[in-house]
C-alpha atoms as a PDB file:
ATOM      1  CA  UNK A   1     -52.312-128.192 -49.853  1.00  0.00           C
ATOM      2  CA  UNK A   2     -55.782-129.170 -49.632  1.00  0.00           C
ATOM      3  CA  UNK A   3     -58.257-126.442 -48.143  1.00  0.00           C
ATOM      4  CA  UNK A   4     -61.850-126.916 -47.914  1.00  0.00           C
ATOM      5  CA  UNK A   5     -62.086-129.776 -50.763  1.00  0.00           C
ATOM      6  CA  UNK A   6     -59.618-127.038 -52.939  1.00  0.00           C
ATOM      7  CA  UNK A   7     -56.466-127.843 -53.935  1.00  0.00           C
ATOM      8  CA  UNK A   8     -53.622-124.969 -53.617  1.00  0.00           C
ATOM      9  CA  UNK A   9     -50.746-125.239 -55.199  1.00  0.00           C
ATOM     10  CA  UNK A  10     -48.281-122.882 -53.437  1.00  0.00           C
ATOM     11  CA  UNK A  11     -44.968-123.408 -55.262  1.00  0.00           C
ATOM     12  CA  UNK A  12     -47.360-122.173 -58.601  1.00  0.00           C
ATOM     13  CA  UNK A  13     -49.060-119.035 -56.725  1.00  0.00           C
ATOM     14  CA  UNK A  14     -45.788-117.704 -55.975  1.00  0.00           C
ATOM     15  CA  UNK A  15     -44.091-118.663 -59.182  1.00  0.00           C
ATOM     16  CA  UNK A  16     -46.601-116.633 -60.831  1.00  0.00           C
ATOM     17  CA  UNK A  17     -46.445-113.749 -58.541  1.00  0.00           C
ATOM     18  CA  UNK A  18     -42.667-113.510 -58.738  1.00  0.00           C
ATOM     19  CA  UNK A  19     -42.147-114.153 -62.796  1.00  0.00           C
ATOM     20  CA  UNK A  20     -44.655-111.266 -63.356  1.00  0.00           C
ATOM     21  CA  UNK A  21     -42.518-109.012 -60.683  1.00  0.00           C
ATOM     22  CA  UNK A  22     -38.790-110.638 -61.582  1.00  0.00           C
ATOM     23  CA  UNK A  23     -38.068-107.761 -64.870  1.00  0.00           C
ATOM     24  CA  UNK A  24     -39.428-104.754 -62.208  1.00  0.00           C
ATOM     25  CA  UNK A  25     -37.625-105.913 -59.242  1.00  0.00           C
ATOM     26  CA  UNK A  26     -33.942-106.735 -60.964  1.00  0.00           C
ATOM     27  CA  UNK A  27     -34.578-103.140 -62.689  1.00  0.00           C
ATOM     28  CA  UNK A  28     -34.929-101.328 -59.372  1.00  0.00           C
ATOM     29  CA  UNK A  29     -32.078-103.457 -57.817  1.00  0.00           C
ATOM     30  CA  UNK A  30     -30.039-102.405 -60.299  1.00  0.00           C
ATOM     31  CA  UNK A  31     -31.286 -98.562 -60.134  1.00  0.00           C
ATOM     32  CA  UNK A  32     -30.369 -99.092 -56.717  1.00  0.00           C
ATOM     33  CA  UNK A  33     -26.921-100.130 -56.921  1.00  0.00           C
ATOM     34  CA  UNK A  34     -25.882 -97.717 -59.512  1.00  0.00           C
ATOM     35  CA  UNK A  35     -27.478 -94.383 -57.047  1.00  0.00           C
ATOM     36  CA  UNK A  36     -25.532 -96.188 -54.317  1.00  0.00           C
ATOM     37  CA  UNK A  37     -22.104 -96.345 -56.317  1.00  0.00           C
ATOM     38  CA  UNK A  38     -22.443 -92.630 -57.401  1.00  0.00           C
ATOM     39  CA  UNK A  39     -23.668 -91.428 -54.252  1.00  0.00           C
ATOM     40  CA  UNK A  40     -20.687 -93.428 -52.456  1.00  0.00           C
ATOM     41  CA  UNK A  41     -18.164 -92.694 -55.665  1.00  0.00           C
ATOM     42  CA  UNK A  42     -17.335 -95.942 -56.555  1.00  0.00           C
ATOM     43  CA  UNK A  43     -18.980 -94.823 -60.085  1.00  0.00           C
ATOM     44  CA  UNK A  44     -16.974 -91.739 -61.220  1.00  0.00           C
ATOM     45  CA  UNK A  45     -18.689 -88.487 -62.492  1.00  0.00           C
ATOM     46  CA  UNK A  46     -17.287 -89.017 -66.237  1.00  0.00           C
ATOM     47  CA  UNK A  47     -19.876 -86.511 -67.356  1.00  0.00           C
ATOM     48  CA  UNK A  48     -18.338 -83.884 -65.553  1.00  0.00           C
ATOM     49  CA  UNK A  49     -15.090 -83.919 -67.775  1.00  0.00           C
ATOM     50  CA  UNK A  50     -11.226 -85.016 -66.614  1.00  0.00           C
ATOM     51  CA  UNK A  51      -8.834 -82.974 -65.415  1.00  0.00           C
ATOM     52  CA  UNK A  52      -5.046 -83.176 -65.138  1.00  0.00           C
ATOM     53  CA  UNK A  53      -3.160 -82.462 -61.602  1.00  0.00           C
ATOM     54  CA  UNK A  54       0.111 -82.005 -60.812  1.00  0.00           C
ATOM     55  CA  UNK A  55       1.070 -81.880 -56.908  1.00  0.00           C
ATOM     56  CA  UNK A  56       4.501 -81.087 -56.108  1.00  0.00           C
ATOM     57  CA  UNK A  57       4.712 -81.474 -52.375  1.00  0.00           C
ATOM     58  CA  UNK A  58       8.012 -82.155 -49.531  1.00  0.00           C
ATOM     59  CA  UNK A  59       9.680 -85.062 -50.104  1.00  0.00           C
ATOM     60  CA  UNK A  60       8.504 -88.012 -47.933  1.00  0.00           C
ATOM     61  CA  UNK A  61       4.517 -86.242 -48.037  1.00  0.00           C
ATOM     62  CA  UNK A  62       1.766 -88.484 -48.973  1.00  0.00           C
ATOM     63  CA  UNK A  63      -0.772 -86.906 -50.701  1.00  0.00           C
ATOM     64  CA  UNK A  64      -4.687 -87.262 -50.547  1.00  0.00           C
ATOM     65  CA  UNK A  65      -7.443 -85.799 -52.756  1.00  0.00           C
ATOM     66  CA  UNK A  66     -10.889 -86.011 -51.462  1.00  0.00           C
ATOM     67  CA  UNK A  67      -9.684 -88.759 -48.630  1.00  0.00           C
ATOM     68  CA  UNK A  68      -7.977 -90.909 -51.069  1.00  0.00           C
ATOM     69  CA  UNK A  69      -4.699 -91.573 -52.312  1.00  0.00           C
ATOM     70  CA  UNK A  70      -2.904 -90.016 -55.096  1.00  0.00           C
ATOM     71  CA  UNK A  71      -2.663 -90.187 -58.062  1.00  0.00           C
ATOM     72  CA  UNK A  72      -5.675 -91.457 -59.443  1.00  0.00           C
ATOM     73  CA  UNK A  73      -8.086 -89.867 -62.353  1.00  0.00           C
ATOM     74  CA  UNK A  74     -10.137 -87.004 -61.325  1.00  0.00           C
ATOM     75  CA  UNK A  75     -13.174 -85.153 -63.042  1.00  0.00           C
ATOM     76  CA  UNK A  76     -14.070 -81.658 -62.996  1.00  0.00           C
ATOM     77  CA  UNK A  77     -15.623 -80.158 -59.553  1.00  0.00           C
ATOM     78  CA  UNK A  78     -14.434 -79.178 -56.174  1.00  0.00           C
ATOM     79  CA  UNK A  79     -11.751 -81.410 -54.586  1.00  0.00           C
ATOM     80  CA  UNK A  80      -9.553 -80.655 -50.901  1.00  0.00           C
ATOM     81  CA  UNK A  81      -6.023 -81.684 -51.682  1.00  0.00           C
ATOM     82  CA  UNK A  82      -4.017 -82.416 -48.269  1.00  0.00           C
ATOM     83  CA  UNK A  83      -0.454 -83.244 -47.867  1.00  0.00           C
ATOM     84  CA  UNK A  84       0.873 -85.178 -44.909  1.00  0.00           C
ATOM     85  CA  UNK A  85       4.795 -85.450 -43.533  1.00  0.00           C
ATOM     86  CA  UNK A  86       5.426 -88.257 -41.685  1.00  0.00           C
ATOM     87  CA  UNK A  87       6.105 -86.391 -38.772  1.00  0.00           C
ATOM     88  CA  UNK A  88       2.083 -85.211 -38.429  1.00  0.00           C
ATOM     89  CA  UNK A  89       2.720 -81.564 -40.234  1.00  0.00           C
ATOM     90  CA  UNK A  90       0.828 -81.200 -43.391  1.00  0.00           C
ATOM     91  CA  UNK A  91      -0.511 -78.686 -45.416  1.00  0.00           C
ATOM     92  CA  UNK A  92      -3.652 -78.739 -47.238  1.00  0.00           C
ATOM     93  CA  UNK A  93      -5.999 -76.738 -49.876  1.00  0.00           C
ATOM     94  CA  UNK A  94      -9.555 -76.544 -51.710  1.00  0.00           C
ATOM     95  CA  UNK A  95      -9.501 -76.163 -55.952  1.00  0.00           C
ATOM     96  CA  UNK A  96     -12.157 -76.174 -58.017  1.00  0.00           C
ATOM     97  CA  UNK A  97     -11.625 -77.873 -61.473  1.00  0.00           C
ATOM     98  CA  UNK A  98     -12.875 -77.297 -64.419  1.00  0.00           C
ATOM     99  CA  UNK A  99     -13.358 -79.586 -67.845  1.00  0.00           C
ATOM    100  CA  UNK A 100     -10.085 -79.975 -69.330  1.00  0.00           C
ATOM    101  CA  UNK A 101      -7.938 -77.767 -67.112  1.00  0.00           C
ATOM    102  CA  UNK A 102      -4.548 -78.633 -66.034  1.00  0.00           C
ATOM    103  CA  UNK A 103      -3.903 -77.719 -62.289  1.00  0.00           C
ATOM    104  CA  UNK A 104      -0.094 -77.216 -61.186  1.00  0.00           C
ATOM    105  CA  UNK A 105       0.016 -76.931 -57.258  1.00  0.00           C
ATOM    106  CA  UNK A 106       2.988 -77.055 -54.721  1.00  0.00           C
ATOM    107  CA  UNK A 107       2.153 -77.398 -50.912  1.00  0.00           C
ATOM    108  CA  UNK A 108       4.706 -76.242 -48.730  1.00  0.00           C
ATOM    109  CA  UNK A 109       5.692 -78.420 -46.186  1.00  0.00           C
ATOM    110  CA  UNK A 110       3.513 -77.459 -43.365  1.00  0.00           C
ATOM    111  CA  UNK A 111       3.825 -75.376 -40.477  1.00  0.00           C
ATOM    112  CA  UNK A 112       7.557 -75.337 -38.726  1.00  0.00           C
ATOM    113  CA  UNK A 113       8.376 -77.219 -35.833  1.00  0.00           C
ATOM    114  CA  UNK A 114       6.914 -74.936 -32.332  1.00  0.00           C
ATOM    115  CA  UNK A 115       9.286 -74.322 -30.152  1.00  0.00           C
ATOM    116  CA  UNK A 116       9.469 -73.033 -26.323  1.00  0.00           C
ATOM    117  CA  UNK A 117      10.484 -69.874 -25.090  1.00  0.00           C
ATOM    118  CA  UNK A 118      10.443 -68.593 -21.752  1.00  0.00           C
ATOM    119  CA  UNK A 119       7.892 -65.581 -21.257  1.00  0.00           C
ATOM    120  CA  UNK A 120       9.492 -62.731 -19.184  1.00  0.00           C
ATOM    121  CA  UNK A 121       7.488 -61.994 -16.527  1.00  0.00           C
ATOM    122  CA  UNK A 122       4.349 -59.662 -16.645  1.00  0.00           C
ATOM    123  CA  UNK A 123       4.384 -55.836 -16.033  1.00  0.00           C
ATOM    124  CA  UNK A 124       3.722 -54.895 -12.029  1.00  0.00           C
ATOM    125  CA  UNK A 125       0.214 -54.941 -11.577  1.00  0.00           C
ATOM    126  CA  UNK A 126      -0.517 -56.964 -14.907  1.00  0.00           C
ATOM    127  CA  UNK A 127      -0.651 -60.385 -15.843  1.00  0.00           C
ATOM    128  CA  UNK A 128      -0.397 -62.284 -19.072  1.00  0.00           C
ATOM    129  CA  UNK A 129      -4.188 -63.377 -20.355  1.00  0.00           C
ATOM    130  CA  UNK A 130      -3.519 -65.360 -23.749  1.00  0.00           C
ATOM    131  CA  UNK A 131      -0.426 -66.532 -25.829  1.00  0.00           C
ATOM    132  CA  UNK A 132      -0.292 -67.083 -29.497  1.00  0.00           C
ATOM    133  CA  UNK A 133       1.495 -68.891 -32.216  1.00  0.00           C
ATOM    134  CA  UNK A 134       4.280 -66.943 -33.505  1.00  0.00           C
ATOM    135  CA  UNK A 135       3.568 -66.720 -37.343  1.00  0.00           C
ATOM    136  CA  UNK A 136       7.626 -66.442 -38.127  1.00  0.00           C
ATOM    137  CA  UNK A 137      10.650 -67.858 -36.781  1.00  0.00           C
ATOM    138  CA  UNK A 138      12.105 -64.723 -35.133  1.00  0.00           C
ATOM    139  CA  UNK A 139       8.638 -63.996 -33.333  1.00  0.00           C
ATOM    140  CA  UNK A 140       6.320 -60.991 -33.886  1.00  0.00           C
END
């Protein structure tokens, strides 16, 4: 390109601004990408040691550690375990792990199946405000 009786040569300006950027720029890329994998967990936190688990849950139960599936390696730090039925019970728990440990858990099976009762009717000159769960099969 031709400027005032100069000649610039574009393709060369930015050749020479890139080449002395190209080291700094794939360094911070790549800086990038690994605080991104971490962050996300794609890169697991081997400096924080494995751990061993053991999860004996209902037959039929899919279980999930940290919203993924099971088994798979894990490292040392605070996880949520959760065990699913495929009929939508599931139980579920928070460990914390240390370096080295073995962990040997067994979720029960999840709440029981609710069931309906009929409520006898209110005292005279009362009335019901609130009903709860039963915590047991035979009631209260």
């Amino acid at each position: 390109m031709n400027v005032a009786g100069y000649r610039f040569n574009l393709d060369a300006l930015l050749a020479r601004l890139v080449y002395r950027w190209r080291g700094r720029t794939i360094l911070a890329l790549l800086l990038l990408l690994a605080l991104l994998g971490l962050g996300s967990g794609l890169i697991p936190p081997i400096w924080k040691g494995q751990v061993e688990l053991r999860v004996t849950a209902a037959p039929g139960a899919t279980v999930r550690v940290d919203g993924r599936t099971w088994p798979r390696q894990l490292y040392a730090g605070r996880h949520t375990i959760l065990a699913s039925l495929p009929d939508g019970r599931s139980a579920w728990t928070d460990v914390e792990l240390s370096s080295g440990a073995t962990l040997n858990l067994t979720l029960p099976p999840g709440l029981i199946e609710p069931r309906e009762r009929a409520l006898p009717p209110a005292a005279p000159g009362t009335h019901i405000a609130q009903v709860w769960w039963a915590t047991t099969p035979g009631g209260f």
